[in-house]
C-alpha atoms as a PDB file:
ATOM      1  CA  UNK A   1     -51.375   6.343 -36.455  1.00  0.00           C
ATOM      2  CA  UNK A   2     -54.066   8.419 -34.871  1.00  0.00           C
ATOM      3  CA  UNK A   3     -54.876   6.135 -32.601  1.00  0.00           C
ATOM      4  CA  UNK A   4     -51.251   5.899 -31.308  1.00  0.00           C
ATOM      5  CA  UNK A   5     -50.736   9.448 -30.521  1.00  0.00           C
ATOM      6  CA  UNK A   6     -54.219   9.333 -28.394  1.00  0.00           C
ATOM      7  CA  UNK A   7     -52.729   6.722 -26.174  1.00  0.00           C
ATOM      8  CA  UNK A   8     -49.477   9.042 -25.914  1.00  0.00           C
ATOM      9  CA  UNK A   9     -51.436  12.018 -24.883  1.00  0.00           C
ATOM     10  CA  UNK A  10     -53.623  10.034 -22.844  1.00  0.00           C
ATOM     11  CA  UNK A  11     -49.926   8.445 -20.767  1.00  0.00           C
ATOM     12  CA  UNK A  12     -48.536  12.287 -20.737  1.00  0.00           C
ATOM     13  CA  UNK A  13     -51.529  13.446 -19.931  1.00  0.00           C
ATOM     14  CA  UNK A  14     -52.408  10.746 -17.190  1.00  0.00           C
ATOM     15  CA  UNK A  15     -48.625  11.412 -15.530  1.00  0.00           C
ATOM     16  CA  UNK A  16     -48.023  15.291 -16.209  1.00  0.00           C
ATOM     17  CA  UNK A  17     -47.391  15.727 -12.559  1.00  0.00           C
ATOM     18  CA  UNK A  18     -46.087  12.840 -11.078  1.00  0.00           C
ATOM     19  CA  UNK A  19     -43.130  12.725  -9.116  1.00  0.00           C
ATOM     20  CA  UNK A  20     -41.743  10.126  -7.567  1.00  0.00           C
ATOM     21  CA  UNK A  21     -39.958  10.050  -4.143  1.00  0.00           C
ATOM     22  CA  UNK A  22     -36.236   9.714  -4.272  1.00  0.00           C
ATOM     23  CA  UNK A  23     -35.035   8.609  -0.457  1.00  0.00           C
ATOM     24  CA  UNK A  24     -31.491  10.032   0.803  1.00  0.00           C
ATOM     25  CA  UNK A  25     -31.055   6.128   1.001  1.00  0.00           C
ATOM     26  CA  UNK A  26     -30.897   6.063  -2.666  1.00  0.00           C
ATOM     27  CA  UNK A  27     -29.170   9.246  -3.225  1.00  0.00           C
ATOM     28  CA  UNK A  28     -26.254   7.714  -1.301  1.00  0.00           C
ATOM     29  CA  UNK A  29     -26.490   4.228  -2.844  1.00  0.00           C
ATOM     30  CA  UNK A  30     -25.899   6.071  -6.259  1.00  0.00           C
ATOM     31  CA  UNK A  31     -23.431   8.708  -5.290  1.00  0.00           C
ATOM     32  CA  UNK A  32     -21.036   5.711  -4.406  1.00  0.00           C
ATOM     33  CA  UNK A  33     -21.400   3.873  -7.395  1.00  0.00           C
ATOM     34  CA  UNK A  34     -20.675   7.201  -9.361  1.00  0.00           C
ATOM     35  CA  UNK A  35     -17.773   7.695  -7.017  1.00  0.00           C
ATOM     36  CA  UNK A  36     -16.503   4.103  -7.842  1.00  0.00           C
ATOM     37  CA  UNK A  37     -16.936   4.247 -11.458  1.00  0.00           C
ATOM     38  CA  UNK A  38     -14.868   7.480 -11.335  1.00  0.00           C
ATOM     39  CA  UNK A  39     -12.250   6.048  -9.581  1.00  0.00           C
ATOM     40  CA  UNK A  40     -11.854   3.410 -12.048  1.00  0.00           C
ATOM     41  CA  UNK A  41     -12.271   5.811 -14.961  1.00  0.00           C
ATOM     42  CA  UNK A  42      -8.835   7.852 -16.156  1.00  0.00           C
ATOM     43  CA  UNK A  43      -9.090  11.872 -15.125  1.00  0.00           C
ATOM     44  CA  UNK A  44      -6.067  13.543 -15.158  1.00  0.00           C
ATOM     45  CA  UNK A  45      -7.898  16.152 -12.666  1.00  0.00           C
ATOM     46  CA  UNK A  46      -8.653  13.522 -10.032  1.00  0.00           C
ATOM     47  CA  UNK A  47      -7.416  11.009  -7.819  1.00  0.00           C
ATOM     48  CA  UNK A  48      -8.215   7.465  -9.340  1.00  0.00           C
ATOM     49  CA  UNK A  49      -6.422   4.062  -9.883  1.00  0.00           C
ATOM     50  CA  UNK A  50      -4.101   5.450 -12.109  1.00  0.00           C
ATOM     51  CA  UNK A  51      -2.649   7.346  -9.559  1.00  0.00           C
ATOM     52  CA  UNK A  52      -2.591   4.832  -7.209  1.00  0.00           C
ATOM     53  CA  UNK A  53      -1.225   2.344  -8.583  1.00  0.00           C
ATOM     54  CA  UNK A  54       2.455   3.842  -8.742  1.00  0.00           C
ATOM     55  CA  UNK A  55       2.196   4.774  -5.291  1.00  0.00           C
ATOM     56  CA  UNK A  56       1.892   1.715  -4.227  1.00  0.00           C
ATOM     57  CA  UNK A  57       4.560   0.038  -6.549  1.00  0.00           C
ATOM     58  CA  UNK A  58       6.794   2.966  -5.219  1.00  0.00           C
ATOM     59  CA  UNK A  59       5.946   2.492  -1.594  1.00  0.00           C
ATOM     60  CA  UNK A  60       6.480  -1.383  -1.786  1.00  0.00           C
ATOM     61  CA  UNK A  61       9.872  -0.943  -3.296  1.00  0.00           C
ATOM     62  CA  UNK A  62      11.258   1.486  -0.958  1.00  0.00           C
ATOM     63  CA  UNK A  63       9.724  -0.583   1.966  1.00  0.00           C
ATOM     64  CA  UNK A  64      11.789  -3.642   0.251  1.00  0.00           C
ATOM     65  CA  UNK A  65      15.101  -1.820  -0.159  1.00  0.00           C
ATOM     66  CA  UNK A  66      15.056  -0.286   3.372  1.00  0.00           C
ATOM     67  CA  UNK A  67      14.397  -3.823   4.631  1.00  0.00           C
ATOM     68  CA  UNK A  68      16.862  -5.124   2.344  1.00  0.00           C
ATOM     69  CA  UNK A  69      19.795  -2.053   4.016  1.00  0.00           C
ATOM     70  CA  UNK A  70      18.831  -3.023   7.543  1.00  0.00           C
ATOM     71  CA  UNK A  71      19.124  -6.280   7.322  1.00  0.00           C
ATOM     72  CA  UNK A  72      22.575  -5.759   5.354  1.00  0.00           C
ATOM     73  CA  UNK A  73      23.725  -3.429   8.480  1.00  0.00           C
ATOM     74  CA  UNK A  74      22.736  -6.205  10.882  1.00  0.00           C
ATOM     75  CA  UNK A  75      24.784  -8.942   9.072  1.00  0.00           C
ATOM     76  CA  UNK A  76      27.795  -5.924   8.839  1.00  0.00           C
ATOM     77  CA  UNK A  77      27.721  -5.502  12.495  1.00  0.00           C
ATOM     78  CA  UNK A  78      27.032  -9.139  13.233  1.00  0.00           C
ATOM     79  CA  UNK A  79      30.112 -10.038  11.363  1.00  0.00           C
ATOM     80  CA  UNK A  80      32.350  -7.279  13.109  1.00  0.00           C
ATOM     81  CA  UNK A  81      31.438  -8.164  16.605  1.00  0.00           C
ATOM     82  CA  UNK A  82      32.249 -12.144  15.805  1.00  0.00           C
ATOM     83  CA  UNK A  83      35.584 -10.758  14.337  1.00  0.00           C
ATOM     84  CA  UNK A  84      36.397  -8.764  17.321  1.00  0.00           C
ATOM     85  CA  UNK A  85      35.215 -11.541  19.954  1.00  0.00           C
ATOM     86  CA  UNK A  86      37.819 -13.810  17.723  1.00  0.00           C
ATOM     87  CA  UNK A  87      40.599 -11.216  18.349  1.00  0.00           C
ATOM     88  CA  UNK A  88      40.170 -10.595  22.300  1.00  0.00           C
ATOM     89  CA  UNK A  89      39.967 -14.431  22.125  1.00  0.00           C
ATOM     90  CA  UNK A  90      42.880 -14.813  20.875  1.00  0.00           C
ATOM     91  CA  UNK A  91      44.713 -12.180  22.034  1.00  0.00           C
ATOM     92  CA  UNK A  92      43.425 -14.136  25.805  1.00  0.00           C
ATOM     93  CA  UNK A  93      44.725 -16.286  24.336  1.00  0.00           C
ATOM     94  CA  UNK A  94      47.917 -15.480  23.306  1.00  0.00           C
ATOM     95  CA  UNK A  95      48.459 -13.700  27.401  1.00  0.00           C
ATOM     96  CA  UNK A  96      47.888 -17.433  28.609  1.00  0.00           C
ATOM     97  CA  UNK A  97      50.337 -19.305  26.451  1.00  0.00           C
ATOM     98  CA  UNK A  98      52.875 -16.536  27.533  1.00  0.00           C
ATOM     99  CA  UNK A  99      52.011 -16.843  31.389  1.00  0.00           C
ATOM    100  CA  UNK A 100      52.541 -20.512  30.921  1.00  0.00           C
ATOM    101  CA  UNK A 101      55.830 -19.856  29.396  1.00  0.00           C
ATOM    102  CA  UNK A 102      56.952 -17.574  31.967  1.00  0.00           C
ATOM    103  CA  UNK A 103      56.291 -20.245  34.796  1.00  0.00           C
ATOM    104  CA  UNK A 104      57.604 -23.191  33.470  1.00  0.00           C
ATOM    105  CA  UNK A 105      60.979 -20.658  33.084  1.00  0.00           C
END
């Protein structure tokens, strides 16, 4: 057992003031994957994939049902001006079968 703590002192002793060199490289490098493992994580005091995840879902079904409205008001529309063209049609109709009456009188 002696003989193992000499070889401990011997490593603290050996690197009692080393320090090694941390780039800004790597400070980034780790700051992101904190960041991302956060985001992933649950936090009721943050913004994370819990939160985003209904905004989405809500944002994809209002973009759905507003389609969905203006394509029903199209159709509406569509529908009335083919109804209308069918009434001045036959009303044109209707003023050229009477014309013809009136001449063959």
């Amino acid at each position: 057992m002696g003989n193992k703590n000499n070889i401990d002192d011997l490593l603290n002793k050996s690197f009692e003031n080393f320090e090694a060199p941390v780039s800004q490289n790597l400070r980034m490098q780790m700051s992101k994957k904190v960041t991302k493992f956060n985001f992933f994580k649950f936090n009721p005091g943050t913004f994370n994939v819990f939160y985003l995840a209904p905004v989405i879902i809500g944002a994809s079904i209002m973009l759905v049902v507003g389609i969905n409205s203006l394509n029903d008001n199209t159709n509406e529309n569509i529908t009335s001006d083919i109804n209308n063209a069918k009434i001045q049609n036959d009303n044109k109709t209707i003023s050229n079968q009477e014309i013809e009456n009136e001449i063959k009188l």
